[in-house]
N, C-alpha and C. Protein backbone atom coordinates (compact mmCIF):
# COMPACT_ATOMS: atom_id res chain seq x y z
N UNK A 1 10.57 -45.02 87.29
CA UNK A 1 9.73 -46.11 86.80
C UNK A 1 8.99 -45.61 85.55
N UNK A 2 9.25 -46.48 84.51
CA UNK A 2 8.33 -46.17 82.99
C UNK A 2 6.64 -46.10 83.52
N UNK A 3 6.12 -45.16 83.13
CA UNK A 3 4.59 -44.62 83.15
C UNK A 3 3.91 -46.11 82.58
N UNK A 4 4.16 -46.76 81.95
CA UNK A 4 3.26 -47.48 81.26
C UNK A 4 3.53 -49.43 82.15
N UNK A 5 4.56 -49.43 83.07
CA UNK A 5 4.93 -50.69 83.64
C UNK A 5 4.15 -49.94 84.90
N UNK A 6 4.24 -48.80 85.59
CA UNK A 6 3.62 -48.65 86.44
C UNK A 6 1.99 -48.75 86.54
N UNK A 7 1.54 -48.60 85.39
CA UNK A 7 -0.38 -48.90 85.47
C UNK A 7 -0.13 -50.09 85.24
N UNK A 8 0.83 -50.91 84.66
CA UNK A 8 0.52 -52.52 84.66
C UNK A 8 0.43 -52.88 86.11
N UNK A 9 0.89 -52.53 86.83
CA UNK A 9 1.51 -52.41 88.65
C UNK A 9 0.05 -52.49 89.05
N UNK A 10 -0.29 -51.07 88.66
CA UNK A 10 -1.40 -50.87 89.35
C UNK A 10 -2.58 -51.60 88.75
N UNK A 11 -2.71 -52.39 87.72
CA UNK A 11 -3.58 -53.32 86.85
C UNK A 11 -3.65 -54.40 87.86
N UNK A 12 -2.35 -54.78 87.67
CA UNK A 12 -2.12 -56.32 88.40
C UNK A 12 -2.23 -56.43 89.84
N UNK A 13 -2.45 -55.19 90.47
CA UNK A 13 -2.70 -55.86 91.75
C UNK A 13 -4.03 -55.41 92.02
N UNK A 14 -5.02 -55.23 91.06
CA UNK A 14 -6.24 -55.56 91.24
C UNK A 14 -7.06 -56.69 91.51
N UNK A 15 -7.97 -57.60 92.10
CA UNK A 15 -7.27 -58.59 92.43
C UNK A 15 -8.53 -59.25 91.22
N UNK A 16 -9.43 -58.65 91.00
CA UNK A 16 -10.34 -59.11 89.70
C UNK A 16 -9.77 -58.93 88.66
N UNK A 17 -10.59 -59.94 87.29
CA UNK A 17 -10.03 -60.03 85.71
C UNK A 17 -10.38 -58.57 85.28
N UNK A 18 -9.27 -57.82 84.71
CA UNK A 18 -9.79 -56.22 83.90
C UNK A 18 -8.96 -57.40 82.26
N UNK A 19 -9.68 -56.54 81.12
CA UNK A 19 -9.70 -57.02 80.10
C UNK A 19 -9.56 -55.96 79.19
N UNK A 20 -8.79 -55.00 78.12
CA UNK A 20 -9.29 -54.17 77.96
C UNK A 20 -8.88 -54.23 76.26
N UNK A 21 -10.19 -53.90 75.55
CA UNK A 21 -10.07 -54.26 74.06
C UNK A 21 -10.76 -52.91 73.56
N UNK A 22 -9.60 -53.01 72.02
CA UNK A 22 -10.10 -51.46 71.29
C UNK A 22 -11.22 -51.55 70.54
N UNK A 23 -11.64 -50.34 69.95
CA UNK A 23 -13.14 -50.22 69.13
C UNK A 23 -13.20 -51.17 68.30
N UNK A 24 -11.87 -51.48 67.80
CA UNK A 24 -11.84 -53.38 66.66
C UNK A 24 -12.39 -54.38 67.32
N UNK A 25 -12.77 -54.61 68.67
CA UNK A 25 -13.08 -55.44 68.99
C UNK A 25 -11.66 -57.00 69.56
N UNK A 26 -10.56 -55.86 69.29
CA UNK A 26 -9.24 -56.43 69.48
C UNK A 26 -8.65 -56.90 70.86
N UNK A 27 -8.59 -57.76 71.68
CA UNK A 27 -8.14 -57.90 72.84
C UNK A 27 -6.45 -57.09 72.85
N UNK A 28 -6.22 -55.94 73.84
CA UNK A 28 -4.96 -55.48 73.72
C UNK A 28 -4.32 -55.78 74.93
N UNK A 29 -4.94 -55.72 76.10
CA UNK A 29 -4.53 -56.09 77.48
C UNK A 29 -5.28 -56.95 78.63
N UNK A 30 -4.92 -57.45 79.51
CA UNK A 30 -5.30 -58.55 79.92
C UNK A 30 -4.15 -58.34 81.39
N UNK A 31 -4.91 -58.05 82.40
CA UNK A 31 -4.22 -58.20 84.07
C UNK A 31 -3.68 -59.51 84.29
N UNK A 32 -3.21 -59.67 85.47
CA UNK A 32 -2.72 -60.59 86.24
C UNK A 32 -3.29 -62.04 86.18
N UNK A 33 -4.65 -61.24 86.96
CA UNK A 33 -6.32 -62.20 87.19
C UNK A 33 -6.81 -62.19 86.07
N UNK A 34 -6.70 -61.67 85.05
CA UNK A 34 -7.37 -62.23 83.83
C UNK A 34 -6.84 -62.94 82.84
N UNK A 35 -5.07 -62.86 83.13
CA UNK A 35 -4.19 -64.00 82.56
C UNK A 35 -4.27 -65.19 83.17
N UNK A 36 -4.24 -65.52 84.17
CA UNK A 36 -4.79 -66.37 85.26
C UNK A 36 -5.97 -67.30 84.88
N UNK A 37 -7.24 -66.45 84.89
CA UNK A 37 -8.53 -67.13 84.45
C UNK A 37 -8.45 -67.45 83.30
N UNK A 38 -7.97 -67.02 82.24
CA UNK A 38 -8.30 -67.52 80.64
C UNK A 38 -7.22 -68.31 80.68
N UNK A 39 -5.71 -68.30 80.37
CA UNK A 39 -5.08 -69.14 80.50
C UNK A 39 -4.58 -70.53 81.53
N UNK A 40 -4.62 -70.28 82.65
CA UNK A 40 -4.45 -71.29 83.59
C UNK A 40 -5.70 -72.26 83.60
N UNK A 41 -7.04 -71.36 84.13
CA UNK A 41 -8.44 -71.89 84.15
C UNK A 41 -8.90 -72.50 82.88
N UNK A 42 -9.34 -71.41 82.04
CA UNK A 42 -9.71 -72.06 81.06
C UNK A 42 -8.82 -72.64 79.58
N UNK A 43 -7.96 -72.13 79.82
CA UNK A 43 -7.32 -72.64 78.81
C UNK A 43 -6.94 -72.12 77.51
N UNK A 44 -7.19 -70.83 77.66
CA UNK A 44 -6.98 -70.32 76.17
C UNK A 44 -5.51 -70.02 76.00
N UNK A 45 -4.74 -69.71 74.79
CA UNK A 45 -3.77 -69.50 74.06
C UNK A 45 -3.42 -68.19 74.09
N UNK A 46 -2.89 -67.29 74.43
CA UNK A 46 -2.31 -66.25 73.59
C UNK A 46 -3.45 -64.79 73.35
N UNK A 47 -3.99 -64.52 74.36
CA UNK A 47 -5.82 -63.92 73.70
C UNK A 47 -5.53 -62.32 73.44
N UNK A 48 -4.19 -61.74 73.65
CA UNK A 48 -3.93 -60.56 73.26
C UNK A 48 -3.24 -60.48 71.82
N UNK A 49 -4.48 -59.52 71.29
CA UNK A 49 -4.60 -59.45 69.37
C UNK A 49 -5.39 -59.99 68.76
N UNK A 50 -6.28 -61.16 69.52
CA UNK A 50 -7.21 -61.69 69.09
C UNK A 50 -8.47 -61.10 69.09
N UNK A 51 -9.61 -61.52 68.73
CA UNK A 51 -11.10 -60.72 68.78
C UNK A 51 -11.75 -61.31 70.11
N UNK A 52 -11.80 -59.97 70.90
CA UNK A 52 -13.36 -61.01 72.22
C UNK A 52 -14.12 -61.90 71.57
N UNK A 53 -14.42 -62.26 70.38
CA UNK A 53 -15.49 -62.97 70.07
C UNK A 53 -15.20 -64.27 70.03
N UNK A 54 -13.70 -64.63 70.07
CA UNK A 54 -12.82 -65.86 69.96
C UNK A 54 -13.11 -66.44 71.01
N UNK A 55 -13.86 -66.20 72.63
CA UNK A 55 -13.83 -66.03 73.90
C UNK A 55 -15.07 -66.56 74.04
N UNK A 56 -15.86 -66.21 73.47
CA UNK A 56 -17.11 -65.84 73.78
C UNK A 56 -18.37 -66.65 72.71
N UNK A 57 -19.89 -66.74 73.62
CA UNK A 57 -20.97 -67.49 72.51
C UNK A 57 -21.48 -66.29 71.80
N UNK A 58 -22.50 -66.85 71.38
CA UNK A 58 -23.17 -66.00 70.36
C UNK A 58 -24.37 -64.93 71.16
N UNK A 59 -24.79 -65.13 71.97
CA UNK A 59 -25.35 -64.30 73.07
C UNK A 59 -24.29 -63.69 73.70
N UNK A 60 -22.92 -64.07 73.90
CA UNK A 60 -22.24 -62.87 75.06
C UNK A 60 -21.78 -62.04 74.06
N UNK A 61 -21.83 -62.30 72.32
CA UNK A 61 -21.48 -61.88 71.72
C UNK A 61 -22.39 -60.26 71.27
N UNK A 62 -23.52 -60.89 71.61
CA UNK A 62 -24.50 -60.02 70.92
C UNK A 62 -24.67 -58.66 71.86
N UNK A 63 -24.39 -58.99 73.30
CA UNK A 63 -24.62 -58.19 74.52
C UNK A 63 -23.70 -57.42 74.74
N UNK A 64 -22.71 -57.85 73.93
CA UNK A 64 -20.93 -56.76 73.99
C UNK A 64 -21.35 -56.04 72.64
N UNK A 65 -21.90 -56.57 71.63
CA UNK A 65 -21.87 -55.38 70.40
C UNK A 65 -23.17 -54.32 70.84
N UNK A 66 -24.25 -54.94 71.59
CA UNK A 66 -25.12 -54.01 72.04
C UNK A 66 -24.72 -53.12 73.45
N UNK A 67 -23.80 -53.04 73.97
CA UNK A 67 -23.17 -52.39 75.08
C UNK A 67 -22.07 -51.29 74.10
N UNK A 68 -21.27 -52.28 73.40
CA UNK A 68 -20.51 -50.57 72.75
C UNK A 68 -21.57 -49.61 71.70
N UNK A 69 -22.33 -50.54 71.57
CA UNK A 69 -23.22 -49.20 70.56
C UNK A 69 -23.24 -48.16 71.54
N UNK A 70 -24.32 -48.94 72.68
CA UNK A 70 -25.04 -47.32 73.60
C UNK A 70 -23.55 -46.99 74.14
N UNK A 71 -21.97 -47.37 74.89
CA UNK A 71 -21.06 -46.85 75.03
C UNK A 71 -20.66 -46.09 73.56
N UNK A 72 -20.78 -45.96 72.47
CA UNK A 72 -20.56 -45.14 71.22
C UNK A 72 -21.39 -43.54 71.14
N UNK A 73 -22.53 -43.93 72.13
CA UNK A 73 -23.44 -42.83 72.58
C UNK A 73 -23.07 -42.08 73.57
N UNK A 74 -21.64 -42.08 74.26
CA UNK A 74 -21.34 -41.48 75.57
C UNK A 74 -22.26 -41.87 76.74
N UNK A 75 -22.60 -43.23 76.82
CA UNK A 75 -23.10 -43.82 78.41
C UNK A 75 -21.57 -44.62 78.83
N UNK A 76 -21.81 -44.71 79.58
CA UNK A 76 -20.94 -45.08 80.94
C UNK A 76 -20.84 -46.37 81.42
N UNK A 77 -20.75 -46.61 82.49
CA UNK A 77 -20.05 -48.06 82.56
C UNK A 77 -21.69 -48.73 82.43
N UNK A 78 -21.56 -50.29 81.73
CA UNK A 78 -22.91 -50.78 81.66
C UNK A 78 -22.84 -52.45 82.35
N UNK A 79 -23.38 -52.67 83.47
CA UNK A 79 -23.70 -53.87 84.04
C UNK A 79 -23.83 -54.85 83.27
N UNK A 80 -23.55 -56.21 82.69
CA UNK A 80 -24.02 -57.24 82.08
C UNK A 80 -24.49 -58.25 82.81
N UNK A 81 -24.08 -58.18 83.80
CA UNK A 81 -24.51 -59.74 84.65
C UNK A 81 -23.19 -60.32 85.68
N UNK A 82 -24.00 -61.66 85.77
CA UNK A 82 -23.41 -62.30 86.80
C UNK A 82 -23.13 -63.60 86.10
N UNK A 83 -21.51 -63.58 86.22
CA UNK A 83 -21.00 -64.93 85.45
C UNK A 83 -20.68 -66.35 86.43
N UNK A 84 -20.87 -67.39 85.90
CA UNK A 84 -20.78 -68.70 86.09
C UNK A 84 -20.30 -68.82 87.90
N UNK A 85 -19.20 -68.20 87.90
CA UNK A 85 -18.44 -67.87 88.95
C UNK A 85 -18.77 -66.78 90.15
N UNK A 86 -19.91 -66.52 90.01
CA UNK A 86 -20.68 -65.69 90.77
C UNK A 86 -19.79 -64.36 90.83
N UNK A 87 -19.15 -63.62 90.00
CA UNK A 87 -19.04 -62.77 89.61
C UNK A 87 -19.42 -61.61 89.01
N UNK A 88 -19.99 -60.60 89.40
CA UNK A 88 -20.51 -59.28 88.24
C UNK A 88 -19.30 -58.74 87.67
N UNK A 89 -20.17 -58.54 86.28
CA UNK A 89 -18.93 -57.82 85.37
C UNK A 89 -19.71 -56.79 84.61
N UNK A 90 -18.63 -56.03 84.42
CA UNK A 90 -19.60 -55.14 83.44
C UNK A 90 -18.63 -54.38 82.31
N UNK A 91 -19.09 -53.38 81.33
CA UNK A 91 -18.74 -52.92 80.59
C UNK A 91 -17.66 -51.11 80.90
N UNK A 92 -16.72 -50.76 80.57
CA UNK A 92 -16.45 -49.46 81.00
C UNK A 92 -15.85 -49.17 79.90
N UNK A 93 -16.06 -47.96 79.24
CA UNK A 93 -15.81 -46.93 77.81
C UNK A 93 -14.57 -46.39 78.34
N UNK A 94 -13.31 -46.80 77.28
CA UNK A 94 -12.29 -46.08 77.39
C UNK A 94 -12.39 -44.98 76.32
N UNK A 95 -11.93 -43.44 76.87
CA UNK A 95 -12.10 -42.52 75.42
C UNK A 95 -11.21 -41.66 75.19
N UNK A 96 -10.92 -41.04 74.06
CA UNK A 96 -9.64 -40.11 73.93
C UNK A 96 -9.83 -38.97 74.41
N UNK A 97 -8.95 -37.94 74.02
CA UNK A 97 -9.10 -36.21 75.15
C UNK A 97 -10.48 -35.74 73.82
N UNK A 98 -10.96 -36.00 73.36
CA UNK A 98 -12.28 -35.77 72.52
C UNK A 98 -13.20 -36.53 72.60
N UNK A 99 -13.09 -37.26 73.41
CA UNK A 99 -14.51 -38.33 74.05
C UNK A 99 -15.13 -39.49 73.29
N UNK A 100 -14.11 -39.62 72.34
CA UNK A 100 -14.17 -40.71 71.48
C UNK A 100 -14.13 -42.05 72.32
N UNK A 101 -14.68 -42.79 71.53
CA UNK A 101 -14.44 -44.26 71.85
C UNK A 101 -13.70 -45.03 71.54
N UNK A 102 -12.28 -45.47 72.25
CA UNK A 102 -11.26 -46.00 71.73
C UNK A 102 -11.05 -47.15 72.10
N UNK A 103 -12.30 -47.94 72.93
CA UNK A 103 -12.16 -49.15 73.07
C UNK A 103 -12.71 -49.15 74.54
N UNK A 104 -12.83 -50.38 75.19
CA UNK A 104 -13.80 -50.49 76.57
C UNK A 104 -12.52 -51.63 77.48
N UNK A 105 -12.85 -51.07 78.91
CA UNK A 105 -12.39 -53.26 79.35
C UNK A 105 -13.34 -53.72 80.05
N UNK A 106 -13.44 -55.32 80.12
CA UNK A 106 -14.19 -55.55 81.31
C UNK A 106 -13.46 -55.58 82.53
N UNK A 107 -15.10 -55.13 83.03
CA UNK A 107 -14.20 -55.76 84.78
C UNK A 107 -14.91 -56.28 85.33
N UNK A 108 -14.51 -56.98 86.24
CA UNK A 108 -15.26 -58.02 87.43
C UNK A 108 -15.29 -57.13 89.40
N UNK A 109 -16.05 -58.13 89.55
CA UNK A 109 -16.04 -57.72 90.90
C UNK A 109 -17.02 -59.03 91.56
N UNK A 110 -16.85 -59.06 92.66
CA UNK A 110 -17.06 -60.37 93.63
C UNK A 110 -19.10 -59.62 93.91
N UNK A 111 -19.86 -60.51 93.74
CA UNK A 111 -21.10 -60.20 93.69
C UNK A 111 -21.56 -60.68 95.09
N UNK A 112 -21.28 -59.68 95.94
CA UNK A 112 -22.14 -59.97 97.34
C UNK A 112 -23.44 -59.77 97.51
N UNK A 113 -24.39 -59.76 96.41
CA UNK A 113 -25.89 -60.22 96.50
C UNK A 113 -26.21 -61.41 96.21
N UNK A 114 -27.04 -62.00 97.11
CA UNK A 114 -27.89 -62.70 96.89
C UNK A 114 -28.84 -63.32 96.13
């Protein structure tokens, strides 16, 4: 099995949206559940190559450029909230074998608080 169909494997049967876009701000990949939610649900077109910002208002906009700054600082995964769908999502720093920042994805997870 090709190395790179097998993490799609293991992407897609995650059962939350992972999203994962480079330091451009470029959408490059997009799971199962997150092809699902943007295209089926909401309706978008095609969102790999495009900019997260195509996605997104001007506040979720502002909270993703202020999350990769401090991720540009070597912090770690960063909480944003709880979306529409009673979902938490948050931010996670992808980086090269030099700890660079080569881009982040989101991820979700089912918010069992209250």
């Amino acid at each position: 099995m090709e190395r790179e169909k097998m993490f799609e494997y293991i992407l897609d049967s995650y059962p939350y949206k992972i999203v994962f876009v480079d330091a451009d701000y470029v959408i490059r990949y997009l799971n199962k559940a997150a092809k699902y939610h943007y295209y089926d649900v909401r309706g978008y077109k095609e969102l790999v190559g495009r900019s997260i910002f195509d996605c997104h208002n001007e506040s979720s906009r502002e909270k993703i450029k202020q999350a990769v700054e401090k991720m540009k600082g070597h912090t770690n995964e960063i909480f944003l909230g709880v979306s529409v769908d009673n979902q938490r999502f948050y931010l996670n720093p992808v980086r090269d074998e030099n700890g660079e920042l080569v881009g982040f994805f989101e991820r979700f997870e089912m918010n069992l608080q209250k």
